[in-house]
Protein backbone atom coordinates (compact mmCIF):
# COMPACT_ATOMS: atom_id res chain seq x y z
CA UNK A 1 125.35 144.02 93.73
CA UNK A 2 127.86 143.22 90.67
CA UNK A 3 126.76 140.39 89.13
CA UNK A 4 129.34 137.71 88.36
CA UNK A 5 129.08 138.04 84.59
CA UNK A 6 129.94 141.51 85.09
CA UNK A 7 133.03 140.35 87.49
CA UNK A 8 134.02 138.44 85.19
CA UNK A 9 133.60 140.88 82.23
CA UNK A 10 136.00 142.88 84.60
CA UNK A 11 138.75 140.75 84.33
CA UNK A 12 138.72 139.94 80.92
CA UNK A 13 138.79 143.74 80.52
CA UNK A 14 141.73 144.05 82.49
CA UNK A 15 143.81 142.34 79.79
CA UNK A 16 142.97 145.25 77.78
CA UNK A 17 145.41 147.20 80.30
CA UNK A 18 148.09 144.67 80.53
CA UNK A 19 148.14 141.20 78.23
CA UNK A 20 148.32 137.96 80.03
CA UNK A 21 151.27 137.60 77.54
CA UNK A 22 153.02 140.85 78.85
CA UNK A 23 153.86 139.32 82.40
CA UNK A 24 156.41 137.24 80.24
CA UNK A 25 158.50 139.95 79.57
CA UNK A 26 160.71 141.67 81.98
CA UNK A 27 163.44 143.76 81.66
CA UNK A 28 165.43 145.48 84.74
CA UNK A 29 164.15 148.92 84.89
CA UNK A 30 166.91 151.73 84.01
CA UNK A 31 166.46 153.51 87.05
CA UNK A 32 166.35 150.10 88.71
CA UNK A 33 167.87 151.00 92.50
CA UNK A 34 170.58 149.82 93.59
CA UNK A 35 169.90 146.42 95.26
CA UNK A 36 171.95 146.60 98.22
CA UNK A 37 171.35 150.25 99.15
CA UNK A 38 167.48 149.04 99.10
CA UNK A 39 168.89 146.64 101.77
CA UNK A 40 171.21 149.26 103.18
CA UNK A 41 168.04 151.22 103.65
CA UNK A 42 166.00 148.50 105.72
CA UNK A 43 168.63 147.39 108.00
CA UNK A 44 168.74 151.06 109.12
CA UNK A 45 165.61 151.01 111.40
CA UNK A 46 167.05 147.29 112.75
CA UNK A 47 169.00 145.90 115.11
CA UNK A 48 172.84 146.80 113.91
CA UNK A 49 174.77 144.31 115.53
CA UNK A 50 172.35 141.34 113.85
CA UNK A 51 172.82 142.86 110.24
CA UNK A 52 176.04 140.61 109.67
CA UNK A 53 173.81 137.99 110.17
CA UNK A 54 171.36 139.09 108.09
CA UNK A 55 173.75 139.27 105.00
CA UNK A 56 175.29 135.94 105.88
CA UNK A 57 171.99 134.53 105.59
CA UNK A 58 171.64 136.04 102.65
CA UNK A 59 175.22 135.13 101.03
CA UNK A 60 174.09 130.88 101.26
CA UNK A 61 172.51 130.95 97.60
CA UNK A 62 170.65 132.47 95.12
CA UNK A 63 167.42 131.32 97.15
CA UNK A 64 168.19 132.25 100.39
CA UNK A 65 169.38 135.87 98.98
CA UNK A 66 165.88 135.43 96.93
CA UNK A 67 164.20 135.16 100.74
CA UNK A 68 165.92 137.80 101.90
CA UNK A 69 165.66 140.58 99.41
CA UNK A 70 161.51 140.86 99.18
CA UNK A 71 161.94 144.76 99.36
CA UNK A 72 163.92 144.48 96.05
CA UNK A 73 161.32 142.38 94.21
CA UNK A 74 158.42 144.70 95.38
CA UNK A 75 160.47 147.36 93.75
CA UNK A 76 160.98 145.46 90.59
CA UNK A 77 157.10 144.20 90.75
CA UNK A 78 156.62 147.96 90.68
CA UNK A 79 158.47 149.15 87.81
CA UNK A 80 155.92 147.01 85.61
CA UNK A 81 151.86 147.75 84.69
CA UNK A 82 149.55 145.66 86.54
CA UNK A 83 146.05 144.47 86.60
CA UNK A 84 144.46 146.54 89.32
CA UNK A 85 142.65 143.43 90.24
CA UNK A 86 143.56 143.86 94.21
CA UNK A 87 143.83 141.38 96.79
CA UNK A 88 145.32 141.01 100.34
CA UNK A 89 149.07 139.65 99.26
CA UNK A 90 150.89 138.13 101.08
CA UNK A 91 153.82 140.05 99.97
CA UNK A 92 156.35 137.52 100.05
CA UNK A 93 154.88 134.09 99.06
CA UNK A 94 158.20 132.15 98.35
CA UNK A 95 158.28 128.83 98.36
CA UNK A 96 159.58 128.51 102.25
CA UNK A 97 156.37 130.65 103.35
CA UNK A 98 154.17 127.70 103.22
CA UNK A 99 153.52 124.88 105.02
CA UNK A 100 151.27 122.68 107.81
CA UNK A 101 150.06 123.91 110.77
CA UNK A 102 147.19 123.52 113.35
CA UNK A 103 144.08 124.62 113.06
CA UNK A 104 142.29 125.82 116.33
CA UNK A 105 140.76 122.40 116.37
CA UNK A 106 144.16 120.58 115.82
CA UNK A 107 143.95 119.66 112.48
CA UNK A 108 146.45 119.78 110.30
CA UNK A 109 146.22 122.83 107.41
CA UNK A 110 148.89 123.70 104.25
CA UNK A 111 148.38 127.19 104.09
CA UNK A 112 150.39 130.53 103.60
CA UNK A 113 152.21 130.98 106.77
CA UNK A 114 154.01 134.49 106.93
CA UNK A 115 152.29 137.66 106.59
CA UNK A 116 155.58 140.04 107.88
CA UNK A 117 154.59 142.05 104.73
CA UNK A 118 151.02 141.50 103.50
CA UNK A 119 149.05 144.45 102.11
CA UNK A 120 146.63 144.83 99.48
CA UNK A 121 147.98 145.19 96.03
CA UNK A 122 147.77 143.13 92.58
CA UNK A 123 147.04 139.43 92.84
CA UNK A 124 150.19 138.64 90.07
CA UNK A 125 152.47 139.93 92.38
CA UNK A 126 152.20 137.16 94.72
CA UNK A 127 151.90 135.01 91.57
CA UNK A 128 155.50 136.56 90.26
CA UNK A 129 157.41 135.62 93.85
CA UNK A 130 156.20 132.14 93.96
CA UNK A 131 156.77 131.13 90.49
CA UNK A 132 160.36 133.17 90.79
CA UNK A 133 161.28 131.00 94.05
CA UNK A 134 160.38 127.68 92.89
CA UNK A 135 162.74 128.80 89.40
CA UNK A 136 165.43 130.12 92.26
CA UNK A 137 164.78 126.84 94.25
CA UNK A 138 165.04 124.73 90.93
CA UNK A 139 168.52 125.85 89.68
CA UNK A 140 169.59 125.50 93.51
CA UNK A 141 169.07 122.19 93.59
CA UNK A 142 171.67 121.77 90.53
CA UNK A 143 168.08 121.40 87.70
CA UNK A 144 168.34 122.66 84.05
CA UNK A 145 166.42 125.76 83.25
CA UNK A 146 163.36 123.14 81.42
CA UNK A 147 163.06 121.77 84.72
CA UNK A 148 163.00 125.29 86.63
CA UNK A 149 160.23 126.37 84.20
CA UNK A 150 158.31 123.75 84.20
CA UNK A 151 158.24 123.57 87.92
CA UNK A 152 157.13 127.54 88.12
CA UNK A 153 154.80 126.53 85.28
CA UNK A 154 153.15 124.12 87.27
CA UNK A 155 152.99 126.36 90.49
CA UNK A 156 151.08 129.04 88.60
CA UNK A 157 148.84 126.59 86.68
CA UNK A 158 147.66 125.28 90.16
CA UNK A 159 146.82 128.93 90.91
CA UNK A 160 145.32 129.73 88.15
CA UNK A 161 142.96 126.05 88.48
CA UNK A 162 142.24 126.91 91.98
CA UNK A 163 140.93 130.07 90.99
CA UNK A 164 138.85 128.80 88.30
CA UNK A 165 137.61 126.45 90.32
CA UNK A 166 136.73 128.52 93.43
CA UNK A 167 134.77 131.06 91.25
CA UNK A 168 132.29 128.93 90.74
CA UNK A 169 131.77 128.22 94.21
CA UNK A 170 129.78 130.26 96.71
CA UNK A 171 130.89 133.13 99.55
CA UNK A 172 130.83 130.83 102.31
CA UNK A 173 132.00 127.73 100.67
CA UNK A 174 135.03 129.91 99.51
CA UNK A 175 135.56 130.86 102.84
CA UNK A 176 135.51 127.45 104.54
CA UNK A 177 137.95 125.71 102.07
CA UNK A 178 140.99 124.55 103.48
CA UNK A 179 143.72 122.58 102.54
CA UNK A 180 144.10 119.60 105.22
CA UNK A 181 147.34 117.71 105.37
CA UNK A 182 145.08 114.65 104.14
CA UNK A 183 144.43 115.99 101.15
CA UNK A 184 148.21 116.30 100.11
CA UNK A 185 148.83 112.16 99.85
CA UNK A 186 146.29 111.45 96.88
CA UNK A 187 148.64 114.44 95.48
CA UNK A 188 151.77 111.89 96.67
CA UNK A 189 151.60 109.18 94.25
CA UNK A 190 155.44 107.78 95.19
CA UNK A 191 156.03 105.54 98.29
CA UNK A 192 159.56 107.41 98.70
CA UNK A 193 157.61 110.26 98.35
CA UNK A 194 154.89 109.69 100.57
CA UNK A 195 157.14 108.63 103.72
CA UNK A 196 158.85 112.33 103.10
CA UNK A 197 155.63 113.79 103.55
CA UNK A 198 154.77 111.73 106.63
CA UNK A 199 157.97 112.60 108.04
CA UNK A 200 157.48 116.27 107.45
CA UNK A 201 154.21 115.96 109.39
CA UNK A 202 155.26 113.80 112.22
CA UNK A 203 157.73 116.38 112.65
CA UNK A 204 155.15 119.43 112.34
CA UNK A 205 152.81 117.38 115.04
CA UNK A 206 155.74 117.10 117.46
CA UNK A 207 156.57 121.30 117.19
CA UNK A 208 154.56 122.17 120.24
CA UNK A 209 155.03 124.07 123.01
CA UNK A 210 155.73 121.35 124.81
CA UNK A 211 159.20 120.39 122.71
CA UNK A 212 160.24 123.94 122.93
CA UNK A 213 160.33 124.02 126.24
CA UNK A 214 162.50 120.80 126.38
CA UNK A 215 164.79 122.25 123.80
CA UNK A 216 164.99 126.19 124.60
CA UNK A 217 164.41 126.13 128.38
CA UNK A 218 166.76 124.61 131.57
CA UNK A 219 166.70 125.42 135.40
CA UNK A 220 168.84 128.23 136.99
CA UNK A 221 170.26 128.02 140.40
CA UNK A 222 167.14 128.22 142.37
CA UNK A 223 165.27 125.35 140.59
CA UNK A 224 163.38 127.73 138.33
CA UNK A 225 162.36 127.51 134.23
CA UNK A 226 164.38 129.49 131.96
CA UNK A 227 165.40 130.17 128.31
CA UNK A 228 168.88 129.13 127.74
CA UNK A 229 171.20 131.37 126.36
CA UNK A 230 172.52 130.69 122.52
CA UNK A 231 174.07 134.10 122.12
CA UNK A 232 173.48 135.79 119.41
CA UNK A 233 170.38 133.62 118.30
CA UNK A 234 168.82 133.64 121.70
CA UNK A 235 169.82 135.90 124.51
CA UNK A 236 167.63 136.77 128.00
CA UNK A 237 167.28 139.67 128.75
CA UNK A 238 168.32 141.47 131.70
CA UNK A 239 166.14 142.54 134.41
CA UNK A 240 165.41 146.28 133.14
CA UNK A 241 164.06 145.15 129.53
CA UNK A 242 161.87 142.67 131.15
CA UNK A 243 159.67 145.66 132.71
CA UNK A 244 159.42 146.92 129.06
CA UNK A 245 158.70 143.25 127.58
CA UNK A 246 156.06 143.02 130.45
CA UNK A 247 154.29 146.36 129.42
CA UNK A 248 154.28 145.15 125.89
CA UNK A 249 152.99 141.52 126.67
CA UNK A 250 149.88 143.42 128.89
CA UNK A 251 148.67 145.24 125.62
CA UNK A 252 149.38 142.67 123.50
CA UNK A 253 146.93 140.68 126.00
CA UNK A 254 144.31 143.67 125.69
CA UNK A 255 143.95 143.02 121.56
CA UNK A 256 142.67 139.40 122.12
CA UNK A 257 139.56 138.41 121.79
CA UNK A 258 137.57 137.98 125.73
CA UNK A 259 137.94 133.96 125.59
CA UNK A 260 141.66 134.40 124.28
CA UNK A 261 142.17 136.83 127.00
CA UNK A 262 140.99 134.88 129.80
CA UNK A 263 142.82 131.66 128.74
CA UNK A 264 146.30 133.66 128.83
CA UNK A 265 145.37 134.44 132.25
CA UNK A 266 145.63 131.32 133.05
CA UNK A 267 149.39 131.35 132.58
CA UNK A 268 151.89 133.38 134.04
CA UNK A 269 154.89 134.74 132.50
CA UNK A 270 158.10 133.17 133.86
CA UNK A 271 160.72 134.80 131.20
CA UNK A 272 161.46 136.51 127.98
CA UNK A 273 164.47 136.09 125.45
CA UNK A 274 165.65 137.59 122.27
CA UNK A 275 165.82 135.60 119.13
CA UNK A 276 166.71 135.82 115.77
CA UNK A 277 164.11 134.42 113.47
CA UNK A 278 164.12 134.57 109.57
CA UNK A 279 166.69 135.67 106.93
CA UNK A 280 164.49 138.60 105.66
CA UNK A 281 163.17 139.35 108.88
CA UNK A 282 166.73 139.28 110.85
CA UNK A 283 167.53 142.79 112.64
CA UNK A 284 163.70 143.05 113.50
CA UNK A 285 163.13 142.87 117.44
CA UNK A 286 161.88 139.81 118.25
CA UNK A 287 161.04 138.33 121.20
CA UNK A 288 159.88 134.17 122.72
CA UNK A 289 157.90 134.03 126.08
CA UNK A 290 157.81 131.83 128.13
CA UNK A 291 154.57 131.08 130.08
CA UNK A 292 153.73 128.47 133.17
CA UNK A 293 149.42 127.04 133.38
CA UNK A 294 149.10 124.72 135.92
CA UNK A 295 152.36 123.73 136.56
CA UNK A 296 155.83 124.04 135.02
CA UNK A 297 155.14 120.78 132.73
CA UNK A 298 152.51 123.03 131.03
CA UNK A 299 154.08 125.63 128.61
CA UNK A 300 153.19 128.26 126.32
CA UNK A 301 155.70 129.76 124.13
CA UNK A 302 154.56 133.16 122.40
CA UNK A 303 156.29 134.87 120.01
CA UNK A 304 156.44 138.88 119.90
CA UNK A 305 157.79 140.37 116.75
CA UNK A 306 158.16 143.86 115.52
CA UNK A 307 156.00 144.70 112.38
CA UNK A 308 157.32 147.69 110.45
CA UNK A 309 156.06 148.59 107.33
CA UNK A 310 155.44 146.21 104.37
CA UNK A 311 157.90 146.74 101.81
CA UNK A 312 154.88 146.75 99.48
CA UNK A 313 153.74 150.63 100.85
CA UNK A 314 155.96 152.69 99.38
CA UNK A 315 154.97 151.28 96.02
CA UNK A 316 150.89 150.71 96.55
CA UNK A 317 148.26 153.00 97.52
CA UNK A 318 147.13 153.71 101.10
CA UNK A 319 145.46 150.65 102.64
CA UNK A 320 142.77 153.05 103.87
CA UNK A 321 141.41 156.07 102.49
CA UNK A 322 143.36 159.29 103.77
CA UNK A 323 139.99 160.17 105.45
CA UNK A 324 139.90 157.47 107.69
CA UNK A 325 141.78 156.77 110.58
CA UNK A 326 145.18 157.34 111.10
CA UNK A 327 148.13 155.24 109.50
CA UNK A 328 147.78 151.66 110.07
CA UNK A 329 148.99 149.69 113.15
CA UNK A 330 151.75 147.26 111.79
CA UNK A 331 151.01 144.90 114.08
CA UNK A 332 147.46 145.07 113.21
CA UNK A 333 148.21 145.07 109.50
CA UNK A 334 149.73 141.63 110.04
CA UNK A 335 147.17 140.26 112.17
CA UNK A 336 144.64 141.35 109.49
CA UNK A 337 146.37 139.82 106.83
CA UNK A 338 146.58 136.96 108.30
CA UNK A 339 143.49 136.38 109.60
CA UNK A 340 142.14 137.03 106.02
CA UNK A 341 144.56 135.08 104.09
CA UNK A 342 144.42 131.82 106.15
CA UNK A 343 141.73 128.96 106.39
CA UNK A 344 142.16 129.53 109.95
CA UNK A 345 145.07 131.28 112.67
CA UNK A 346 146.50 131.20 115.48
CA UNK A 347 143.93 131.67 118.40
CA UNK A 348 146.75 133.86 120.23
CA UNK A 349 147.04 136.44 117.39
CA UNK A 350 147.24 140.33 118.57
CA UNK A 351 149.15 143.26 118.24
CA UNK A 352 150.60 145.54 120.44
CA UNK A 353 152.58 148.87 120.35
CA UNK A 354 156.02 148.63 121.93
CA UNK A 355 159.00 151.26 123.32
CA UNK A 356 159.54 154.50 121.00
CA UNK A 357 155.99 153.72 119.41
CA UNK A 358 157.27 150.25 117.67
CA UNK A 359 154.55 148.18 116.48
CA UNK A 360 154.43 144.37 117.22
CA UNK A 361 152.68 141.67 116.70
CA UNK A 362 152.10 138.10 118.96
CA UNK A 363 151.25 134.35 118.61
CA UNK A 364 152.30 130.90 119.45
CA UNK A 365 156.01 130.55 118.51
CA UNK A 366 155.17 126.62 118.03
CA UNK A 367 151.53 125.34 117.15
CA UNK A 368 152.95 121.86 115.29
CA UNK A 369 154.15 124.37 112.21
CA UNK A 370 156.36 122.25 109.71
CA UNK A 371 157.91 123.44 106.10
CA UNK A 372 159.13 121.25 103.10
CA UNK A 373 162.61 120.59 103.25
CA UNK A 374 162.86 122.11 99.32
CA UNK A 375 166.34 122.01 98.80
CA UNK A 376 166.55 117.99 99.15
CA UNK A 377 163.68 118.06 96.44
CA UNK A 378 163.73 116.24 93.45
CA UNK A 379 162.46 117.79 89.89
CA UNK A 380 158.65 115.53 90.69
CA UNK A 381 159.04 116.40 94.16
CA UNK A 382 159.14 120.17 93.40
CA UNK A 383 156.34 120.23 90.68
CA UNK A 384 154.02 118.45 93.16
CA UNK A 385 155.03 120.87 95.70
CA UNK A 386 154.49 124.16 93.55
CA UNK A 387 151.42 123.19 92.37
CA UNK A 388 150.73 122.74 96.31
CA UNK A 389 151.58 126.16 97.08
CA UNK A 390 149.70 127.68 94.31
CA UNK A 391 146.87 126.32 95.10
CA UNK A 392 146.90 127.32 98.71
CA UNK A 393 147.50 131.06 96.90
CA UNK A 394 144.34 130.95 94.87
CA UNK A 395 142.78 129.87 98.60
CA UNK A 396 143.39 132.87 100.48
CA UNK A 397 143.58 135.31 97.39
CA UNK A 398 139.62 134.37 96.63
CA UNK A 399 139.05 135.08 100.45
CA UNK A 400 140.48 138.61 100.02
CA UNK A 401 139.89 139.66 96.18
CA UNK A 402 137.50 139.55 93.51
CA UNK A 403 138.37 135.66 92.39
CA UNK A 404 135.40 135.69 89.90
CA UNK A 405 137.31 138.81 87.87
CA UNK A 406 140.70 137.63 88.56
CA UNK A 407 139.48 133.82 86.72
CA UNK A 408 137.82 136.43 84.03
CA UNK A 409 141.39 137.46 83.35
CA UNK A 410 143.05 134.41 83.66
CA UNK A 411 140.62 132.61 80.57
CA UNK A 412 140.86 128.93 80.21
CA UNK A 413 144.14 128.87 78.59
CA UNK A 414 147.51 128.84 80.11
CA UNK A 415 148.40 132.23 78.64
CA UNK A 416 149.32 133.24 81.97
CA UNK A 417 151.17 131.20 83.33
CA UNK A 418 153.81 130.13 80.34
CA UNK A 419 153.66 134.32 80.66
CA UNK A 420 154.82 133.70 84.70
CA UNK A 421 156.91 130.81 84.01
CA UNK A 422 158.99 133.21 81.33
CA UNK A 423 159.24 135.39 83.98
CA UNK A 424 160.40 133.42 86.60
CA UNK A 425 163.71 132.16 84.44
CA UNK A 426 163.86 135.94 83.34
CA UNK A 427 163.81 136.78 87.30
CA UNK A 428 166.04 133.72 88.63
CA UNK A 429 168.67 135.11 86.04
CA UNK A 430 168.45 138.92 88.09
CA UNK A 431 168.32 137.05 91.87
CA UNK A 432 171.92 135.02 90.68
CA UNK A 433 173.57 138.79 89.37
CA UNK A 434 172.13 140.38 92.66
CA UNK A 435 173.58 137.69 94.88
CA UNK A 436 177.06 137.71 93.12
CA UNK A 437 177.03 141.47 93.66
CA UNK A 438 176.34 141.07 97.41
CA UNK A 439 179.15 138.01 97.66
CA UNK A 440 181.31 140.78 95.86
CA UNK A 441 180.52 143.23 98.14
CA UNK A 442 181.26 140.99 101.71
CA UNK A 443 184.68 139.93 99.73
CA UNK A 444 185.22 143.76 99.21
CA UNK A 445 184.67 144.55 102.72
CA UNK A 446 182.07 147.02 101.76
CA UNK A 447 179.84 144.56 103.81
CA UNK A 448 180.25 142.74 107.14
CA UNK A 449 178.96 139.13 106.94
CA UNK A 450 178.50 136.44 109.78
CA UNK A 451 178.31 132.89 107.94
CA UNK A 452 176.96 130.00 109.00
CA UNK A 453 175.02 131.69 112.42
């Protein structure tokens, strides 16, 4: 076994390869693809008459186009050297893709909470998004370019502490830390501040099935449950797909764990509707079910949602050796992710393969999640926030990766992260050309754009 001297001798031999200085610099690539044909190219595989929505999404601001594009990031992360010091990313850890949830024991966790395209790859490129949204997320909010960069300063200082600090701690110790709720107030030091919070986790506590059903759900003609139509968010299905939704639902149900399984049989599934979830994710088929336990005052929502590939594969090497099993399950990829990123998951989690081999994958739609509302944030607000999220980084990187190397890299200076934060104005400056270009492109008709859906 490696010792951790020798881990970290690793790391610190990794600036050899690329400086913790040279992630400051960053310059678009001259063969830098075209943004929108990279988003031209996913919506091809999607659901065409959602893809206005998609782009009208994507036309609110620089931030929401930031959320939208991670294919075109992974391509610029790509263009650049890296580390080599691998972990399971997240592969798109913006600011918006954390927040609370429950734990299986109903506590409340801060955690990453979207894993549409984790993979293994280099630990800075999760570092790069995060710092890059909170500098998108900054100027948003109407704050000077000090304020952006010391806001994606302090996100990637908190990662780079975190690590530090969880090298030094055991296997399991690493893998039991979580991030409770609780522990964000002593992080709170404002009243005003503090009651934000305990809204945003009131609110989170209330998102259960239970609400859902109250807000998505009314009864037909014969005195029966069903999901309300809000076309084209949220449309039922007709009779025929339901077969198909029912097929898919059964395997899903077959990748749970035995207890899992046999506390899904205890519901039964009453009906199925398309929705519309995300801005990157829009055009994906996705799917809410509705489920019935012991009577119809006790609901489970469940959420199926087609996992292609992460945008990270075309730019990373296999996530298993070509001499072992076939291509990955993208449903199972997600699941995976997940399950290693997070303190803990949802206890419905599974995977299934749907119609014309899609791959999906299923849990709770509602489990008391909550986000930050960041665009109401002020310049404190948004420092205590980032250094939030990249903490909750280091958390599930150190589950997934070598923490004691990547620490051996970072040092004890903040080399690193001024190096981000340059790159995070640098970046913000690319995400406000590439969003003109697509508001240039819906004014030029060369795009078809839904606002405000």
């Amino acid at each position: 076994m490696t010792s951790p001297t020798e881990r970290r001798r690793r790391g610190r031999a990794a600036r050899e390869l690329i400086p913790r200085s040279a992630h400051g610099r960053w310059i678009p690539a001259a063969d830098r693809p075209d943004p929108l044909a990279v988003l031209a190219r996913q919506a091809e595989d999607r659901l065409p008459d959602l893809g206005p929505i998609r782009y009208g999404r994507m036309a609110d601001s620089p931030f929401a186009y930031l959320r939208g594009s991670a294919a075109v990031m992974a391509a610029d992360l790509a263009a650049v050297p890296e580390t080599g010091l691998t972990v399971q990313l997240c592969g798109d850890a913006h600011l918006l893709n954390f927040g609370v949830y429950a734990s299986p024991e109903r506590t409340l966790l801060f955690d990453v909470n979207d894993f549409d395209e984790t993979y293994p790859g280099p630990f800075e490129w999760d570092v790069k998004r995060l710092a890059a949204s909170v500098a998108v997320a900054a100027r948003d909010n109407g704050q000077g370019d000090d304020n952006a960069r010391r806001a994606a300063l302090t996100a990637v200082r908190g990662y780079a502490l975190a690590v530090r600090g969880l090298a030094g701690l055991g296997e399991l110790d690493v893998w039991y830390t979580r991030i409770s709720a609780a522990e964000v107030f002593p992080l709170v030091r404002k009243p005003g501040r503090r009651k934000r919070v305990e809204a945003t986790l009131d609110k989170a506590r209330r998102r259960t099935s239970l609400q859902a059903f109250g807000k998505l759900t009314g009864t037909d003609e014969e005195g029966r449950r069903r999901i309300v139509s809000d076309p084209p968010l949220l449309e039922p299905l007709p009779r025929d797909e339901l077969r198909r939704v029912g097929k898919i639902f059964g395997d899903y149900r077959a990748t749970l764990p035995e207890d899992r399984r046999v506390l899904l049989d205890r519901f039964q599934l009453v009906d199925v509707a398309r929705k519309v979830v995300g801005v990157g994710s829009v055009g994906t088929r996705c799917f809410i079910l509705l489920l019935e336990g012991r009577d119809p005052r006790d609901p489970l929502f469940l959420q199926i949602k087609e996992a292609g590939r992460s945008v990270l594969e075309q730019h990373l090497p296999p996530a298993r050796p070509a001499a072992e099993a076939p291509v990955v399950h993208g449903g199972q990829r997600v699941v995976t992710g997940q399950r290693l990123l997070q303190a803990a998951s949802d206890i419905f989690l599974g995977w299934t393969t749907g119609p014309a081999g899609r791959h999906f994958y299923g849990r709770q739609l509602r489990d008391m999640k909550g986000s930050a509302d960041v665009a109401r944030m002020t310049p404190g607000d948004l420092r205590v926030y980032a250094d939030l999220c990249g903490r909750a980084l280091a958390r599930a990187h150190a589950r997934s990766g070598d923490r004691i190397a990547i620490a051996g890299y970072l040092g004890g200076s903040d080399a690193f992260a001024e190096a981000v934060a340059d790159f995070a104005l640098q970046y913000a400056d690319r995400t406000a050309a590439d969003h003109t270009a697509l508001l240039a492109a819906i004014d030029a008709g060369d795009l078809t754009a839904r606002r405000g859906v």
